[in-house]
Protein backbone atom coordinates (compact mmCIF):
# COMPACT_ATOMS: atom_id res chain seq x y z
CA UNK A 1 75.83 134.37 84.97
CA UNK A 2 75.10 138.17 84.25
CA UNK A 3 71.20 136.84 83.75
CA UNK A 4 71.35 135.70 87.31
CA UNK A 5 73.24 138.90 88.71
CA UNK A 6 70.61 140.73 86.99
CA UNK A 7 67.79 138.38 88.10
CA UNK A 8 69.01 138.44 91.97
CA UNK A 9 69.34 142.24 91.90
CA UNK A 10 66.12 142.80 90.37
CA UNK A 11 64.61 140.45 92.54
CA UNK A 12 66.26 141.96 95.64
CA UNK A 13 64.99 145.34 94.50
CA UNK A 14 61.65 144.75 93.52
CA UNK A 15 60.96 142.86 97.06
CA UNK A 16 63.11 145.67 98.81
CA UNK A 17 60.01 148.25 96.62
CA UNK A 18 57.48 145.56 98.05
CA UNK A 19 58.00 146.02 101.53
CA UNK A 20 58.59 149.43 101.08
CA UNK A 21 55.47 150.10 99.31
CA UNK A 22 53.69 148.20 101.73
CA UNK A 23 54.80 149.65 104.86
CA UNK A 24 54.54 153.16 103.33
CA UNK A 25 51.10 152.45 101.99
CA UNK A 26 49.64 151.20 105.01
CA UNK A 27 50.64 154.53 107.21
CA UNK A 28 51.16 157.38 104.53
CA UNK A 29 47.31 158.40 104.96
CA UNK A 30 47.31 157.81 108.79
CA UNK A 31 50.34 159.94 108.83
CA UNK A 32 48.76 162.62 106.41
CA UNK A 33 45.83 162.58 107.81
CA UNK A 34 47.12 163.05 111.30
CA UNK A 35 49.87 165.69 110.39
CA UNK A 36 46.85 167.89 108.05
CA UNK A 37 44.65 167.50 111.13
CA UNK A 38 47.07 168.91 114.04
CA UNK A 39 47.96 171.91 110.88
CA UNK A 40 43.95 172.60 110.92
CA UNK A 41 43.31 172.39 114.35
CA UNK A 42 46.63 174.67 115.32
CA UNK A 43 45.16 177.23 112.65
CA UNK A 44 41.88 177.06 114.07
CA UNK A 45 42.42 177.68 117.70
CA UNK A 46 44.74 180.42 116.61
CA UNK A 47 41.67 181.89 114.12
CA UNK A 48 39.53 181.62 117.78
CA UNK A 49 41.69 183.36 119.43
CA UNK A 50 42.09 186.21 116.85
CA UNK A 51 38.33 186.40 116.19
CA UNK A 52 37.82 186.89 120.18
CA UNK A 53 40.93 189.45 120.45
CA UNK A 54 40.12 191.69 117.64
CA UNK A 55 36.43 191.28 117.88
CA UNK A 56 36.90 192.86 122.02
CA UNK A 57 38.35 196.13 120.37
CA UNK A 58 34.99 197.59 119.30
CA UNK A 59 33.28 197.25 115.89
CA UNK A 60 35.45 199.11 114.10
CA UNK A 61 37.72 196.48 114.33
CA UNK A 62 35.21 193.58 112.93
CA UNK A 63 36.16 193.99 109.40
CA UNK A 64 39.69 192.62 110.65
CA UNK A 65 37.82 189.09 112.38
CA UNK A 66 36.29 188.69 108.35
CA UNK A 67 39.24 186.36 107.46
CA UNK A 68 39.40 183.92 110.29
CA UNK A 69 35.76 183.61 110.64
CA UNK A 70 35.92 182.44 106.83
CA UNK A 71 38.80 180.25 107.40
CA UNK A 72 36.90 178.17 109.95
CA UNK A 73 33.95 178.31 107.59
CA UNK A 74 35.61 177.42 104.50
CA UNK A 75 37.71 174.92 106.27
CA UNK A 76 35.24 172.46 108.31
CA UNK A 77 33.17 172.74 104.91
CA UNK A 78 35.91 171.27 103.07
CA UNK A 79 36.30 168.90 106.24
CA UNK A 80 32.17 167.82 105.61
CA UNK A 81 32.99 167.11 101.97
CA UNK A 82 35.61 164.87 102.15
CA UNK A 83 34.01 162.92 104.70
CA UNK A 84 31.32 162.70 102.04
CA UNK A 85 33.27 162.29 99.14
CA UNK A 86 36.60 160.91 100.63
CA UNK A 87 38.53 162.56 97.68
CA UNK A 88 41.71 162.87 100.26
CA UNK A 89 43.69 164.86 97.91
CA UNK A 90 40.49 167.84 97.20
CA UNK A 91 40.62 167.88 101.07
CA UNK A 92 44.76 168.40 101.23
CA UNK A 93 44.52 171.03 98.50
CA UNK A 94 42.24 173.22 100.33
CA UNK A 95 43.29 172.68 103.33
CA UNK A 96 46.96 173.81 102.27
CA UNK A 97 45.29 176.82 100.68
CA UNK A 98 43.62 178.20 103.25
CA UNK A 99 46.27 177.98 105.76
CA UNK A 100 48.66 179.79 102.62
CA UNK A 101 46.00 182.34 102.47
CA UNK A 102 44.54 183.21 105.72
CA UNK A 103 47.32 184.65 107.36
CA UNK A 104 48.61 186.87 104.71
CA UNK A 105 44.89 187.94 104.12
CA UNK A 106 44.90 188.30 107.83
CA UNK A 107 47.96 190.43 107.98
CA UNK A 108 47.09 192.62 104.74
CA UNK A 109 43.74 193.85 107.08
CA UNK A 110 45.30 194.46 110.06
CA UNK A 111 47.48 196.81 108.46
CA UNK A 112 50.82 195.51 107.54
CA UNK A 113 54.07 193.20 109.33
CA UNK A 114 54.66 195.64 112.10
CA UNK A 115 51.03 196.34 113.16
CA UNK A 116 50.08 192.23 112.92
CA UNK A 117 52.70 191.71 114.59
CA UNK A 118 54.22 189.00 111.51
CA UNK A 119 51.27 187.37 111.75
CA UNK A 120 51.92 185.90 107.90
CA UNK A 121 54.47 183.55 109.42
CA UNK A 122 51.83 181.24 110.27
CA UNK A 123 51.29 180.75 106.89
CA UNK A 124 54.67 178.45 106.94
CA UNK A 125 52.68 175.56 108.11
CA UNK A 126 51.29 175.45 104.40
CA UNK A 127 54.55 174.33 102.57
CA UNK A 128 55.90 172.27 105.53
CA UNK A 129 52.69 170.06 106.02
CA UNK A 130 52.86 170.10 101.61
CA UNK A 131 56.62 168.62 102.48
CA UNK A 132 55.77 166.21 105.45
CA UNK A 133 52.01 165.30 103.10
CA UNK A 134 53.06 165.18 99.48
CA UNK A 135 56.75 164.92 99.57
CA UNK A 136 59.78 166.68 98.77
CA UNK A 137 59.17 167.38 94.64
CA UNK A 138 55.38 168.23 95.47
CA UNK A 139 56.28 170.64 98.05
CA UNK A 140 58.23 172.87 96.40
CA UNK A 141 55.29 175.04 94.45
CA UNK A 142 53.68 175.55 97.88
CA UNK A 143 57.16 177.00 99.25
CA UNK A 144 57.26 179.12 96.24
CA UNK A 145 54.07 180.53 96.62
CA UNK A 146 54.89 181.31 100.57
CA UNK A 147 58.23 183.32 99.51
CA UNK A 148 56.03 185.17 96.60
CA UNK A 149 53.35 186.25 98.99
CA UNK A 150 55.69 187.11 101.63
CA UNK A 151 57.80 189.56 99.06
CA UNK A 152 54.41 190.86 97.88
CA UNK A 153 52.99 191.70 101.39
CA UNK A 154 56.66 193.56 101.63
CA UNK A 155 56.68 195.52 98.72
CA UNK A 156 53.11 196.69 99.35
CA UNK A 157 53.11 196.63 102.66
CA UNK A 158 53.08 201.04 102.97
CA UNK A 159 49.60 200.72 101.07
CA UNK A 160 48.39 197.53 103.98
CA UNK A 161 49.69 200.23 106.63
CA UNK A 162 46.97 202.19 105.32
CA UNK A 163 44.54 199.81 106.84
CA UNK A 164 45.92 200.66 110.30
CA UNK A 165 43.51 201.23 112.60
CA UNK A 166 44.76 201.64 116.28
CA UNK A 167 46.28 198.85 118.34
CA UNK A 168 46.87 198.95 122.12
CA UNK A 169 50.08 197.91 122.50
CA UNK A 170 49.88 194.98 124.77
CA UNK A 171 47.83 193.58 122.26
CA UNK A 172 50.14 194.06 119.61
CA UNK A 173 52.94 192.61 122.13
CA UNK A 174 50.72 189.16 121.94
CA UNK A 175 50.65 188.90 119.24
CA UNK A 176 53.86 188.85 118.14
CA UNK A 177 54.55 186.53 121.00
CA UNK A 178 51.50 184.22 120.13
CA UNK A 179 52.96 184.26 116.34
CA UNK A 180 56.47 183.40 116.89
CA UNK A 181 55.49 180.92 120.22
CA UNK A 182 52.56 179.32 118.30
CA UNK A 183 53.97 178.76 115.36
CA UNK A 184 57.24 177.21 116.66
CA UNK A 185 55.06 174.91 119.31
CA UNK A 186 53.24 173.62 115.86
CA UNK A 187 56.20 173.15 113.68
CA UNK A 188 57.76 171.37 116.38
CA UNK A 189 54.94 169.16 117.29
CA UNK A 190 54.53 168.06 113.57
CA UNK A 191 57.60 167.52 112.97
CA UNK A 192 58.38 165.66 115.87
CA UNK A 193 55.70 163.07 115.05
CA UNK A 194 56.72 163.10 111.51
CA UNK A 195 60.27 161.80 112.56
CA UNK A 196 58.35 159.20 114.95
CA UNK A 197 56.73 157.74 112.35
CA UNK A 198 59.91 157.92 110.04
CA UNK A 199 61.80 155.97 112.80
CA UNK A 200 59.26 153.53 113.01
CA UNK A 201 59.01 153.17 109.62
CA UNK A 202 62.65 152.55 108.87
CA UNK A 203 62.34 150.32 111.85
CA UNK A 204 59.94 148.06 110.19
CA UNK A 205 61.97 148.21 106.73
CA UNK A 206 64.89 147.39 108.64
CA UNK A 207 63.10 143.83 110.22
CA UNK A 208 61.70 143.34 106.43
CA UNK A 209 65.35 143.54 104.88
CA UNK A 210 66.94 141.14 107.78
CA UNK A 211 64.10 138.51 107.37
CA UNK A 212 64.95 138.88 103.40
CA UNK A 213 68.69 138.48 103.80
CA UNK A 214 67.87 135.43 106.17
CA UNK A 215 65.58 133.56 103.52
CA UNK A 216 68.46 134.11 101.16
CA UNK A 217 71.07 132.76 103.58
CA UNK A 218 68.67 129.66 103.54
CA UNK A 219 69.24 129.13 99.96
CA UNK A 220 72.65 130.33 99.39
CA UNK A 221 75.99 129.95 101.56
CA UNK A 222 76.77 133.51 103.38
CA UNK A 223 79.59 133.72 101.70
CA UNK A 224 77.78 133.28 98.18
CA UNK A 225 75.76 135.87 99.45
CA UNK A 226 77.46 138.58 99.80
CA UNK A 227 79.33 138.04 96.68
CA UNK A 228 76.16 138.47 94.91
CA UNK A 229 74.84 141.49 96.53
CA UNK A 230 78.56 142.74 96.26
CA UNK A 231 77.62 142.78 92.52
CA UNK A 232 79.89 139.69 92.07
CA UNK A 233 78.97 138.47 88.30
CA UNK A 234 81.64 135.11 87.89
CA UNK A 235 80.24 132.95 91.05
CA UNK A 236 81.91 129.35 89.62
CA UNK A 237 85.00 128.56 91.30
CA UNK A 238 87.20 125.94 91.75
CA UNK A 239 87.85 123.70 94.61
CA UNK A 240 91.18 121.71 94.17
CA UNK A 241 90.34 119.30 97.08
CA UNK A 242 87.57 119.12 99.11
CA UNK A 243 85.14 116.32 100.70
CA UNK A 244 82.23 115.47 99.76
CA UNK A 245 79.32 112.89 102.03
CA UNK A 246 76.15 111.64 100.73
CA UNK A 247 73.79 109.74 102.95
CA UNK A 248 70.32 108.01 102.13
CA UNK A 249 67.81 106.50 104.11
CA UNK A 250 67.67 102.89 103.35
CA UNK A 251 64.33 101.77 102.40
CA UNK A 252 62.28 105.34 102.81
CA UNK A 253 60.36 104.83 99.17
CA UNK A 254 58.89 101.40 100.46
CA UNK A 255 58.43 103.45 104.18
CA UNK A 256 56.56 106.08 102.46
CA UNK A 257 54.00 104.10 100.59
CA UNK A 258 52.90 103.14 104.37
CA UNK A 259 52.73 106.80 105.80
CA UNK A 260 50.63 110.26 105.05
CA UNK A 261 52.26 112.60 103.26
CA UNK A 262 51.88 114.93 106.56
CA UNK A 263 53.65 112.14 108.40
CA UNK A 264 56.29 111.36 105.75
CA UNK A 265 57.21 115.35 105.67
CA UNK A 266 57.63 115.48 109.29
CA UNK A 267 59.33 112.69 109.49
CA UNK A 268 62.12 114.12 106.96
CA UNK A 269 61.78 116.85 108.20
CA UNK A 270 63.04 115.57 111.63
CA UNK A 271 66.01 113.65 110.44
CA UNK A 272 67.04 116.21 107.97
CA UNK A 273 67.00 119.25 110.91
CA UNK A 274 69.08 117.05 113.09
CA UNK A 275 72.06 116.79 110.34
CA UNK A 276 71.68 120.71 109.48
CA UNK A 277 72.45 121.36 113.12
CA UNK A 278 75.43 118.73 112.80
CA UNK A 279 76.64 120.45 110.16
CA UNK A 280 76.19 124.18 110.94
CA UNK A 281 78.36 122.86 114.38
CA UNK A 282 80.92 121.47 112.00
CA UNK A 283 80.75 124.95 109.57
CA UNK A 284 79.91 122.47 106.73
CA UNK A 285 78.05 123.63 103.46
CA UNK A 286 74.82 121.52 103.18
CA UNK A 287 74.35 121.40 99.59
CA UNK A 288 70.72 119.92 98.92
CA UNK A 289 68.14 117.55 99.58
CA UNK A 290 67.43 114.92 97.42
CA UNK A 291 64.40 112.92 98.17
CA UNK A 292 65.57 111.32 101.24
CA UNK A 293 69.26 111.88 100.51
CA UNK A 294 71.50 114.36 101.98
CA UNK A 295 74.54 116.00 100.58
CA UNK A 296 77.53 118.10 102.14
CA UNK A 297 80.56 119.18 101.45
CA UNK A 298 83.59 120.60 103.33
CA UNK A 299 85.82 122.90 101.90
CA UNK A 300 83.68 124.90 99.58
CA UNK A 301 82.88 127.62 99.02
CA UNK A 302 85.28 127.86 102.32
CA UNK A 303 88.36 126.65 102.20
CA UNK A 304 89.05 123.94 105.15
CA UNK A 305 92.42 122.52 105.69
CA UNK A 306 90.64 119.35 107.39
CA UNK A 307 87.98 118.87 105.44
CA UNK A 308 88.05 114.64 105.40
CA UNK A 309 88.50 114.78 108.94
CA UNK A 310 85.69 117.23 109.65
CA UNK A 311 83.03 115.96 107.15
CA UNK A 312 84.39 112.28 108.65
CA UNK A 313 83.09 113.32 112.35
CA UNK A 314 79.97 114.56 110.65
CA UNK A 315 79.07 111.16 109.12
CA UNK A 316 79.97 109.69 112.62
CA UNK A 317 78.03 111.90 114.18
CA UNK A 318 74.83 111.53 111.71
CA UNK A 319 74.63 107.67 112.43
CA UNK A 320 74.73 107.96 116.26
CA UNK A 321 72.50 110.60 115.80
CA UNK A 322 70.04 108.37 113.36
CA UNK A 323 70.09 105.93 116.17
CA UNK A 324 69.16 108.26 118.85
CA UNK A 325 66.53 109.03 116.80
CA UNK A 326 65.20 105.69 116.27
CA UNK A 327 65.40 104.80 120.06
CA UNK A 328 62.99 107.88 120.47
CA UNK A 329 60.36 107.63 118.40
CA UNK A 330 60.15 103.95 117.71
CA UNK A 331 61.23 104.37 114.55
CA UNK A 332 63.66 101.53 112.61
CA UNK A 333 65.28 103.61 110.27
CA UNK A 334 68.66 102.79 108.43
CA UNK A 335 71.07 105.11 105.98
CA UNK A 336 74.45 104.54 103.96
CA UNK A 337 76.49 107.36 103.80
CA UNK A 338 79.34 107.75 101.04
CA UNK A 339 82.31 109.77 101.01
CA UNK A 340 84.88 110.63 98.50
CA UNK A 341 87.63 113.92 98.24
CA UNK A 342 88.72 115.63 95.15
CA UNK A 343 88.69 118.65 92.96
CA UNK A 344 85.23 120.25 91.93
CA UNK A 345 83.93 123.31 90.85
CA UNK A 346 81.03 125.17 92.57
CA UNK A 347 78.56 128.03 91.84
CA UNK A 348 75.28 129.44 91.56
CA UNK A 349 73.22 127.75 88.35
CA UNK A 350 69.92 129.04 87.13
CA UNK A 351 67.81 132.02 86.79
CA UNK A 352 65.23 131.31 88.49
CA UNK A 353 64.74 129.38 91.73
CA UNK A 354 68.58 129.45 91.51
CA UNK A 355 70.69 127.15 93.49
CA UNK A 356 74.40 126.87 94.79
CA UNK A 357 75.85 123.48 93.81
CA UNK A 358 78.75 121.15 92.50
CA UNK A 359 80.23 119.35 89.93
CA UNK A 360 83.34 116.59 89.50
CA UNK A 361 84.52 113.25 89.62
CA UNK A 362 84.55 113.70 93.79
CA UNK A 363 80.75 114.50 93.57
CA UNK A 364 80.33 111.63 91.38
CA UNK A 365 82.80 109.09 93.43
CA UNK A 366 80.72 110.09 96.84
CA UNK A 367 77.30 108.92 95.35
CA UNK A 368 78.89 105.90 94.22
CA UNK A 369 79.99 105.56 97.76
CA UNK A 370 76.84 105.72 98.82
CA UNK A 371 74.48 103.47 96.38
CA UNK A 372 76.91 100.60 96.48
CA UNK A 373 77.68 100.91 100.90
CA UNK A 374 75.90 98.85 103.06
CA UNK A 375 73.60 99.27 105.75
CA UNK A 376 74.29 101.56 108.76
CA UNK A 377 77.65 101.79 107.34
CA UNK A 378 80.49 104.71 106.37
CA UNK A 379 82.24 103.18 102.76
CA UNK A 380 84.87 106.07 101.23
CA UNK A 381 86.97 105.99 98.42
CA UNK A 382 90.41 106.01 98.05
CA UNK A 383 91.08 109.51 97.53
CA UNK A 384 89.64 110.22 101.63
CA UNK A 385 91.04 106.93 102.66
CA UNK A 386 94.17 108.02 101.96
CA UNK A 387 93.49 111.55 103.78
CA UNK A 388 92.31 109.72 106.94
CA UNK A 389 94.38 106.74 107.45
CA UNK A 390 96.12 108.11 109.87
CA UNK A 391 92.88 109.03 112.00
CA UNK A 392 90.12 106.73 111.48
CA UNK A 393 90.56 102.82 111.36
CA UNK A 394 89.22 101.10 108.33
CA UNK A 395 87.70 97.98 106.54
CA UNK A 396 88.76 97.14 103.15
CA UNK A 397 86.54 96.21 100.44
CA UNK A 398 88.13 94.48 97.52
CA UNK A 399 86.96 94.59 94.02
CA UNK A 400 83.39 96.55 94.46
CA UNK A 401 81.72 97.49 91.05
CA UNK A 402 81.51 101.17 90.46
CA UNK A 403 79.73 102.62 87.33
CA UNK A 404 82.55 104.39 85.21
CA UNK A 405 85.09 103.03 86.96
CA UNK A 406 84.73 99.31 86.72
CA UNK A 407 86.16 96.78 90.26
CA UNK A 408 87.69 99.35 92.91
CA UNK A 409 88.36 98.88 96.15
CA UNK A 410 86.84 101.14 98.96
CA UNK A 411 86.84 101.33 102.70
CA UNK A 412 84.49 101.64 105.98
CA UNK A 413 85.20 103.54 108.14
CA UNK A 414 85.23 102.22 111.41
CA UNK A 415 85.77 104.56 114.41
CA UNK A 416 88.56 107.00 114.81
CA UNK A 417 92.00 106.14 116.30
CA UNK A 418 93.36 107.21 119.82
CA UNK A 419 96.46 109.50 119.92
């Protein structure tokens, strides 16, 4: 049992990586791409604007418009390369370099914080598009790098004043205004796409996780279920009375010889949704499929007061339904369904392809039921007789030859009795 705990967690986990991986795969480059791409093109209109602004207050003031014109340069270079090469990660490095770089560069010409007006805070867009591109762990030397460049253009920043040449003031006013405005407008932009695309994602891992949990709901009862992803390592329990129905389709091997396997899967396939929905309405446990058998329990892994009476309507209710099925397609099919109530034990067996089932004399005494019943009818064993005397009417059968348990008498069950 702790091989299968292991086995369904791992199993859970690896498929829950799966999707992950799969989802995050197929839009971390778009959303890369997209987030480097509004950092370049933010840093580029910017270096526009300060080649034009700098560049109108004479040529003494051209040295200043060096940096930006060699950001722009240097930066649709490295844009030709990688659409050349399409080595991503040369293109992200560079690209988070230069916009490290430019500003402080920038500011260290122009002649210091005050007189650039804190232009070096644009350089901020480096470690946040690192932390929205590479991740957290990855980030963290480009942040580093921002803090030491900032304290270096502080401590030195008397010998960058020495570069001042004179301002006007309105242009200084702008831009301090375009650096604290611009840069804001950016960071919010980015990272407001960032947490679209986060949403989305989780959206998408969310619908991946629910259609998981459903396929395992199809294989295992939801109470079994939860146990196991509640970490639940001892799923065998026992039952001390519960009732158990088998029915089979009477004749379906010589039926099948006759049909394509397409038809003979559809046809199952038909009979065998019709009882599921019978027994979801009932909140019976549909154990398996056998060939063309059918088996069900009520009580486990539930507990059910009623259970003979409940899985008793059921079998009712699975012969009408057999011949309502019949009169509609044309068909001329038959079944014998057995019943029989008792203690069993149920769990989860296997490690792989693993399966919730049970075990006892009941499960036993139902199939008996079943392979020795006759056509179209319900036989049960004493053990549910007894349970449902008092609501069904029954036929006696004397003396009927059970393997293991030598001349018994069952019943049929008839039809239920008025109160």
């Amino acid at each position: 049992m702790v091989h299968l705990q292991q086995f369904f967690m791992t199993t859970r986990q690896a498929f829950k990586r799966a999707v992950q991986q799969n989802i995050v795969t197929q839009s971390d480059d778009v959303l890369g791409k997209t987030i480097l791409s509004m950092l370049v093109l933010a840093e580029s209109a910017v270096s526009i604007f300060w080649i034009f602004t700098i560049s109108g207050l004479g040529e003494g003031y051209a040295l200043m418009a060096i940096t930006p014109y060699v950001y722009l340069i240097f930066s649709y270079v490295s844009l030709f390369v990688f659409y050349r090469t399409q080595r991503y990660h040369y293109f992200i490095f560079t690209q988070l370099i230069m916009l490290l770089v430019m500003p402080f560069f920038l500011q260290w010409t122009i002649g210091g914080y005050q007189a650039a007006g804190g232009v070096a805070i644009w350089a901020i867009l480096s470690p946040i598009g690192a932390l929205m591109i590479l991740g957290t762990r990855k980030s963290l030397p480009w942040f580093l790098l921002f803090v030491a460049l900032a304290a270096f253009s502080w401590i030195f920043n008397d010998l960058f004043s020495g570069n001042l040449m004179p301002m006007p003031t309105k242009v200084k006013d702008t831009f301090l205004l375009m650096n604290i405005i611009g840069t804001a407008c950016i960071l919010y932009a980015a990272m407001s796409y960032f947490q679209s695309q986060k949403e989305r994602t989780l959206r998408a891992l969310a619908l991946e996780q629910d259609r998981s949990d459903k396929l395992l709901l199809n294989i295992l009862p939801t109470s079994i279920a939860q146990r196991l992803k509640n970490n639940d390592q001892h799923i065998a329990d026992s039952h001390p009375s519960v009732t158990i129905l088998f029915a089979d389709i009477v004749g379906f091997t010589e039926l099948s010889a006759t049909m394509t396997p397409f038809d003979l899967v559809n046809l199952l396939s038909g009979i065998f949704s019709m009882f599921d929905y019978l027994a979801e309405g009932h909140k019976l446990e549909k154990i398996k499929t056998i060939g063309d058998g059918y088996l069900v329990v009520g009580g486990a892994p539930l507990y059910l007061e009623n259970h003979a009476q409940v899985v008793a309507d059921l079998a009712v209710e699975m012969r009408n339904a057999l011949h309502a099925f019949n009169q509609k397609t044309g068909h001329h099919l038959h079944m014998r369904i057995g019943m029989s109530s008792g203690a069993v034990v149920a769990g989860v067996i296997g490690t792989t392809k693993f399966a919730y089932d049970i075990w006892g004399d009941a499960v036993n005494m139902a199939s008996r039921m079943e392979q020795t019943g006759l056509v179209d009818e319900i036989q049960v064993s004493e053990s549910t007789y007894d349970l449902l005397k008092t609501h069904y009417a029954f036929e006696k059968r004397q003396d009927v030859q059970i393997k293991g348990k030598g001349l018994v008498d069952t019943y049929m069950l008839k039809e239920k009795l008025k109160t």
